[in-house]
Protein backbone atom coordinates (compact mmCIF):
# COMPACT_ATOMS: atom_id res chain seq x y z
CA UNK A 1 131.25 4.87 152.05
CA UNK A 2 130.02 3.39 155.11
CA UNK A 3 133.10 2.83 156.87
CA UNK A 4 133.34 5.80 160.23
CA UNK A 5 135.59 6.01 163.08
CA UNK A 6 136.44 7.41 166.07
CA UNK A 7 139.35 9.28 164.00
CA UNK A 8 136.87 11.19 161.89
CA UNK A 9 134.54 11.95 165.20
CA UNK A 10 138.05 13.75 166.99
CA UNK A 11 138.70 15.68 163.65
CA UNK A 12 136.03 17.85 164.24
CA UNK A 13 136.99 18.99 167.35
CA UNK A 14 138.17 23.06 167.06
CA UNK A 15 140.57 25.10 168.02
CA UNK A 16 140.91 28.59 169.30
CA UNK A 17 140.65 30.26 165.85
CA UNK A 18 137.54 28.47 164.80
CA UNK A 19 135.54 29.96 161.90
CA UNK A 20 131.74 28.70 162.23
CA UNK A 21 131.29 30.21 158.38
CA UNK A 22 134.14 28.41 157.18
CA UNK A 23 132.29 24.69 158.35
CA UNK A 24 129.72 23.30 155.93
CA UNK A 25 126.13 22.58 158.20
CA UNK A 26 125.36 20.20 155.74
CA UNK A 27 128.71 18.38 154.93
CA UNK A 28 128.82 14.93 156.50
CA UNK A 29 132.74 15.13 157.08
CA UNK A 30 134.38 10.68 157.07
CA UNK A 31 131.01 9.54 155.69
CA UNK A 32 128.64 9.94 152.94
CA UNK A 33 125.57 11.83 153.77
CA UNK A 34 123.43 8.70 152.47
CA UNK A 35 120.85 7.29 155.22
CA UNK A 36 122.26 3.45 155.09
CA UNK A 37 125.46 4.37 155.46
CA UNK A 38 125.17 6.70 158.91
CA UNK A 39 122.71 3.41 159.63
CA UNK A 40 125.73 0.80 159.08
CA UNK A 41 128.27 3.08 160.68
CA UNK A 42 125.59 3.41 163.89
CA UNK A 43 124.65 0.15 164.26
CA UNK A 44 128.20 -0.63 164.69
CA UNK A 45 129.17 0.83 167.86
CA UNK A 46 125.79 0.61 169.75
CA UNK A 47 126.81 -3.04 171.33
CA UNK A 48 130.37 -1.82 172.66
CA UNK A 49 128.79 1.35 174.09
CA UNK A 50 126.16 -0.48 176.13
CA UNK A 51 128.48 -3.26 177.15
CA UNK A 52 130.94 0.48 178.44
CA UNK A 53 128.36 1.85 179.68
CA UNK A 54 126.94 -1.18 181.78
CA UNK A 55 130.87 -1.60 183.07
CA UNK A 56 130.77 1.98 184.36
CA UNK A 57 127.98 1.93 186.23
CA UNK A 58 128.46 -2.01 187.81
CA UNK A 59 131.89 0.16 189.37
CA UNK A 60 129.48 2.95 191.18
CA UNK A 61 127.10 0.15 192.19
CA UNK A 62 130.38 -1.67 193.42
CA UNK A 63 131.24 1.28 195.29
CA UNK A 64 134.34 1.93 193.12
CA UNK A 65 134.74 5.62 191.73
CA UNK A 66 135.43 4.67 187.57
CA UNK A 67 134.77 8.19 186.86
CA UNK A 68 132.38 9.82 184.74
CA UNK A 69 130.82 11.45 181.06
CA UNK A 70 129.52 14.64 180.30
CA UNK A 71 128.12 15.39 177.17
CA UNK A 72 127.53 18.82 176.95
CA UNK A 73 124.87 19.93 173.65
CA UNK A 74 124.77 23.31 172.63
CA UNK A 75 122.94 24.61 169.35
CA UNK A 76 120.80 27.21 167.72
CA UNK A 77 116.93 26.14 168.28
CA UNK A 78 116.02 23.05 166.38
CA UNK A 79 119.57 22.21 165.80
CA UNK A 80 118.63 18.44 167.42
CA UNK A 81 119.80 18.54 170.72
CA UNK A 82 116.78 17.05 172.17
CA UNK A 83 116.87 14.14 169.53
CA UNK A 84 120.69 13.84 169.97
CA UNK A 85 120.21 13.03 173.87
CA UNK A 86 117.54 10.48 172.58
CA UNK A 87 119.35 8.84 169.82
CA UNK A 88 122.96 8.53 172.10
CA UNK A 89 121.60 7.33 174.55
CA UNK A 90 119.32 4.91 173.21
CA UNK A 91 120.16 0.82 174.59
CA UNK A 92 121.77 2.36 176.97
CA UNK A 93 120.78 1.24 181.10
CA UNK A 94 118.99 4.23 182.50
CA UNK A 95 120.44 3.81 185.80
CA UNK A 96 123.58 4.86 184.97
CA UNK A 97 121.99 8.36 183.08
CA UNK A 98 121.49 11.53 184.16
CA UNK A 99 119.40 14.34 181.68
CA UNK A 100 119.43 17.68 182.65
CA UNK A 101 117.97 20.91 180.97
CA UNK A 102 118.93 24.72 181.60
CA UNK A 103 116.07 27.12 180.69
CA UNK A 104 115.74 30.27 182.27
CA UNK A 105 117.40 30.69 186.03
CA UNK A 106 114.54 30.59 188.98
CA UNK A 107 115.15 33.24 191.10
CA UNK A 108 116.67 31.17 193.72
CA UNK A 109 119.36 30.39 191.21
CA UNK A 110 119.58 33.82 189.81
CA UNK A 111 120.97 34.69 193.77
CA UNK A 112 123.82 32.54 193.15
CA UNK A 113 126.94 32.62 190.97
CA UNK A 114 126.15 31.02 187.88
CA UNK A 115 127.51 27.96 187.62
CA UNK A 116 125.70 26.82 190.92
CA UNK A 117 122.87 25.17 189.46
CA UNK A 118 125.08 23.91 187.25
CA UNK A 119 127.44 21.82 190.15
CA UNK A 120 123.67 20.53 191.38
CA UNK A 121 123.51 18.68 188.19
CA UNK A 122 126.58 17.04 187.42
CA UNK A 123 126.56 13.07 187.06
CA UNK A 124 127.71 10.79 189.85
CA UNK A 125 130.80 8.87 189.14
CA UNK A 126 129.73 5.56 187.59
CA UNK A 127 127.32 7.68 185.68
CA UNK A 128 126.81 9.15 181.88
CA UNK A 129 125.53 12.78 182.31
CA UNK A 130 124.39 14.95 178.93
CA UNK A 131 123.28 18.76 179.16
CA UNK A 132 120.13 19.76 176.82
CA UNK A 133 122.01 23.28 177.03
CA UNK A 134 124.34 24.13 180.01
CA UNK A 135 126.38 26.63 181.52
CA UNK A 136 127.24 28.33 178.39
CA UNK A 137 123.88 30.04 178.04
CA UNK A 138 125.35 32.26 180.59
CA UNK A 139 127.60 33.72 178.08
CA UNK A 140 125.69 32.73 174.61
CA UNK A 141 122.08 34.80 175.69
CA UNK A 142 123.86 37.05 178.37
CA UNK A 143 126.31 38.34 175.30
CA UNK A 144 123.36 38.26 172.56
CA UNK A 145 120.84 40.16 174.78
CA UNK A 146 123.36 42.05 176.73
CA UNK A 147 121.71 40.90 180.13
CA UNK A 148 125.65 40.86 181.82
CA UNK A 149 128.72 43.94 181.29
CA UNK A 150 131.14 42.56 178.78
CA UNK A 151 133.28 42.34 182.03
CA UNK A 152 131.69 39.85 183.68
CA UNK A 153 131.21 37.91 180.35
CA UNK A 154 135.24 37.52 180.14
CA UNK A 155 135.07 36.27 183.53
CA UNK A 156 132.48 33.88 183.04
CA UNK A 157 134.80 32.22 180.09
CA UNK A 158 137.63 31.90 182.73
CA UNK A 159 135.56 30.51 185.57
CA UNK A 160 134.11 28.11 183.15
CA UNK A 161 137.94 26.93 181.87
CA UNK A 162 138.22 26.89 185.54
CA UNK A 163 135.60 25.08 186.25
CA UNK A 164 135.63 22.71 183.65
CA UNK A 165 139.46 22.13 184.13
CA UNK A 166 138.77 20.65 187.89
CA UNK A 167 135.90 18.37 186.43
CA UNK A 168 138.61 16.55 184.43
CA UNK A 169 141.27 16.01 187.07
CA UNK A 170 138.18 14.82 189.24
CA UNK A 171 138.15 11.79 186.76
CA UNK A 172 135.48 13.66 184.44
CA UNK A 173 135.43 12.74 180.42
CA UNK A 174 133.41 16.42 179.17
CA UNK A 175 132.12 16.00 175.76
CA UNK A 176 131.24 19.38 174.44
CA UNK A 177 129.34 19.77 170.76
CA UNK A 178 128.17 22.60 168.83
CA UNK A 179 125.40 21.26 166.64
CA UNK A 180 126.40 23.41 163.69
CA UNK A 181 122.52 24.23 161.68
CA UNK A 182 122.02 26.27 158.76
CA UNK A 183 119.43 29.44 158.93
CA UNK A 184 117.52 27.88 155.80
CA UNK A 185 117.75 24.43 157.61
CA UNK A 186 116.20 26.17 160.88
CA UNK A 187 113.64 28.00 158.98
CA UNK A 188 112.77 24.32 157.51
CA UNK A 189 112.09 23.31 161.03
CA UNK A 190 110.24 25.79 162.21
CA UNK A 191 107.90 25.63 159.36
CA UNK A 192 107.55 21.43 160.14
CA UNK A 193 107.23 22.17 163.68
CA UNK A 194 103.52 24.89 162.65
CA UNK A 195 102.43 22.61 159.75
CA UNK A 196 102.52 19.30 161.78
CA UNK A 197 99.85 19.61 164.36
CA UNK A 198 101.85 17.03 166.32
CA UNK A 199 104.82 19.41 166.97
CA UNK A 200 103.27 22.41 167.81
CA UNK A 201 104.07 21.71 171.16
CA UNK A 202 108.00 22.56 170.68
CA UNK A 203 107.04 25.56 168.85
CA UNK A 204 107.34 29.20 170.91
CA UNK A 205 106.81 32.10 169.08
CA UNK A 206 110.22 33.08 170.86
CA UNK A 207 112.08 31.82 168.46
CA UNK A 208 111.56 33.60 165.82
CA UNK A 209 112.78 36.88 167.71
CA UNK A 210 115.98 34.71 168.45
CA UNK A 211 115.98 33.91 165.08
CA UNK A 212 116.55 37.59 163.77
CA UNK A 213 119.75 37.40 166.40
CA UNK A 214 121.49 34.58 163.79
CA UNK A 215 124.49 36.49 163.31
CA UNK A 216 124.80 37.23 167.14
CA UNK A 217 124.27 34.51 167.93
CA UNK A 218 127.55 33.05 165.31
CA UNK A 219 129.79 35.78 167.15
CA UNK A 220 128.63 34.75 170.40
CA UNK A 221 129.47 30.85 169.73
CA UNK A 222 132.38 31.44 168.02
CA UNK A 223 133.68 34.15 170.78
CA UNK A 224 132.55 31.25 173.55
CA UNK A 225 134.57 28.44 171.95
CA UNK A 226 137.18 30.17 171.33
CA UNK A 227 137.40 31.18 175.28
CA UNK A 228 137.16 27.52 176.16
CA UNK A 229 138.19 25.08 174.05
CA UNK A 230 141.24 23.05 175.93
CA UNK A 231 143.39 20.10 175.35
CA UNK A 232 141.78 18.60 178.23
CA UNK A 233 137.71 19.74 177.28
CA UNK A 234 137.81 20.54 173.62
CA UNK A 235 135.21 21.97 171.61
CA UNK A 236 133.32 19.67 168.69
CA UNK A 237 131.67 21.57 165.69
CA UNK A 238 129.54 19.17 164.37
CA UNK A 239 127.67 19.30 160.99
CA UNK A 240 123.84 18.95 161.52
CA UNK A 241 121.83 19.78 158.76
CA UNK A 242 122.03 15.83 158.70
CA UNK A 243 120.83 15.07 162.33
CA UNK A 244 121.60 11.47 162.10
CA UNK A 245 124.75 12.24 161.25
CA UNK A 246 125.23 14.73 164.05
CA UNK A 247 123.82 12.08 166.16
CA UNK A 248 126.68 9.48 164.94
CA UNK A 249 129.14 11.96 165.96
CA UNK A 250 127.84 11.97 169.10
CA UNK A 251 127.51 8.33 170.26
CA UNK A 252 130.97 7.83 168.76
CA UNK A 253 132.51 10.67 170.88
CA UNK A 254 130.71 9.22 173.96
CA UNK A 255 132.25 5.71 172.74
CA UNK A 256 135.83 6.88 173.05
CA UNK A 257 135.56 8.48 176.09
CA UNK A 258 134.28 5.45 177.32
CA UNK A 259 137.00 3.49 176.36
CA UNK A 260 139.26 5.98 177.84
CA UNK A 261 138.69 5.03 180.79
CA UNK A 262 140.07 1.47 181.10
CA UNK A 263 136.90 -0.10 182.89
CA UNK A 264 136.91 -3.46 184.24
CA UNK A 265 134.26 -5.76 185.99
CA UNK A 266 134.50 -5.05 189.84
CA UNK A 267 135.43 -8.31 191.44
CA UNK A 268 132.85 -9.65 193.76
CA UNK A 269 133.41 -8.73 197.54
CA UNK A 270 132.15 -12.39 198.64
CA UNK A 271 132.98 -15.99 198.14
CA UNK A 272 131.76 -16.80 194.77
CA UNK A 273 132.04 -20.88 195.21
CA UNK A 274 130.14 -20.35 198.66
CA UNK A 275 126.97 -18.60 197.49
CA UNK A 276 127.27 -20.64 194.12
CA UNK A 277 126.94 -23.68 196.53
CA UNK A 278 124.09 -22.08 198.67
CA UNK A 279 121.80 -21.07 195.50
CA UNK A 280 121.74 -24.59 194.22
CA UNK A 281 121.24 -25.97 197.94
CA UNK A 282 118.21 -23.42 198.25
C-alpha cells in the first residue's frame, strides 16, 4: 500500500486529551511500514513542493508579503529531528529557508522573557522556517528539571497560545510535530551513535541522564500539547520509530500548508515586450 495523502498526514494531528501511550512509535498510520512504499509515496510530492516553495519566495523577492511556514520539531533525543529538517527540505531553494536551533539560553537571552530569542528567529514572509527544537523547551526541560515554579510554567503555555495565535493572523502556516520514539528505539540509537566511530560526534553523555527522565519527560509533552494544541496551530503526533516515515509526514504537512496559501507568480513590474525586444537587440 503505497498510496498516502495529505488526509492521513492531518489525522494525526491531536487534541487536548491526547494519550502519548495510547499511539504506537512504530505504527506507520495510511501506509505500510515497507521502505518502497514511504519511497513511492515521497517521491510523489517532492516536485509540487519545490515548484510551492519556489512561488513563495519569487512573492518576497517581488516585494509581495505571501506569508509564511513554520515547522516546529520537537522530540526525545534521537527521535530524527535533525534528519527530518534534512529530508523536508531537501530540492528545496535555500533562499527561501531559514534553520534555527534552541540549545541552552546565553545569558543575554536568559535576561529576557522567553520567547525573545524566539521572535529573533522567525522566517521572513516569502520564507519556509523549521525549529530543530523551539520555544517549548521552556516548558518541556523547565517542567522535567524544575528550573521554573509550576506558576510560571502555566503561564508560559498561555503566552505561547498567545503567541502562536498572533503568528497565524500575521499570515503564518505553524506546523508543529512531536516525533513520537520508543525508549527501546532510543536506546538502539544511542548504542549506533558509540559503536559507529562516525557518530560519536552527536553523542553527549547527557543523554543518558535525560534518558532516566523518560516518563517525565511523556507527562511533560503530553501536559505541553495539551496546553497548546489549537484549531488554528494544532499539534501532530507522529510515529517515528520509522524515520522515513516520520519524515513523509512531514514534507506532506509542509505540502498542504503550502497549498493553503493560494500562491501565484507575481506579475512583472516592467514591460515584458520592451525588455524582450532589448535582450535580443543586445
Amino acid at each position: 500500500m503505497s498510496h498516502f495523502s495529505i488526509a492521513e498526514a492531518r489525522a494525526l494531528a491531536v487534541g487536548p486529551e491526547v494519550d502519548l501511550a495510547a499511539i504506537d512509535p512504530a505504527s506507520t498510520p495510511g501506509i505500510s511500514g515497507s521502505s518502497k512504499d514511504i519511497e513511492k509515496a515521497t517521491a510523489k510530492i517532492e516536485d509540487e513542493v519545490a515548484d510551492l516553495q519556489e512561488l513563495l519566495y519569487a512573492n518576497k523577492r517581488a516585494g509581495n508579503d505571501p506569508g509564511n511556514v513554520l515547522i516546529v520539531l520537537q522530540g526525545m533525543d534521537t527521535s530524527g529531528k535533525g534528519g527530518a529538517v534534512k529530508h523536508t527540505l531537501a530540492g528545496l531553494d535555500p533562499q527561501g529557508i531559514h534553520i534555527a536551533s534552541f540549545g541552552v539560553p546565553t545569558e543575554e537571552e536568559k535576561s529576557h522573557d522567553f520567547l525573545w530569542r524566539v521572535e529573533k528567529a522567525l522566517p521572513e514572509a516569502g520564507v519556509v522556517g523549521i525549529f530543530d527544537r523551539s520555544h517549548y523547551e521552556d516548558v518541556l526541560v523547565h517542567r522535567v528539571h524544575q528550573l521554573s515554579s509550576a506558576e510560571e510554567i502555566e503561564r508560559r503555555y498561555q503566552a505561547i497560545v498567545d503567541f502562536e495565535q498572533r503568528l497565524v493572523e500575521s499570515g503564518t502556516r505553524i506546523i508543529k510535530v512531536m516525533l513520537h520514539i520508543s525508549k527501546e528505539f532510543q536506546k538502539e540509537n544511542l548504542i549506533e551513535r558509540l559503536e559507529n566511530p562516525e557518530k560519536h560526534w552527536k553523542y553527549n553523555p547527557g543523554d543518558v541522564n535525560e534518558r532516566q527522565l523518560w516518563d517525565d519527560y511523556q507527562t511533560a509533552y503530553e501536559i505541553a500539547i495539551q496546553r497548546t494544541t489549537t484549531d488554528q496551530a494544532p499539534w501532530y503526533v507522529v510515529p517515528s520509530d520509522n524515520k522515513p516515515y516520520a519524515r513523509m509526514v512531514v514534507k506532506y504537512l509542509l505540502l498542504d500548508a503550502l497549498r493553503s496559501m493560494d500562491l501565484h507568480w507575481p506579475e512583472a513590474d516592467f514591460d515584458v515586450a520592451a525588455e524582450l525586444e532589448r535582450v535580443r537587440n543586445s
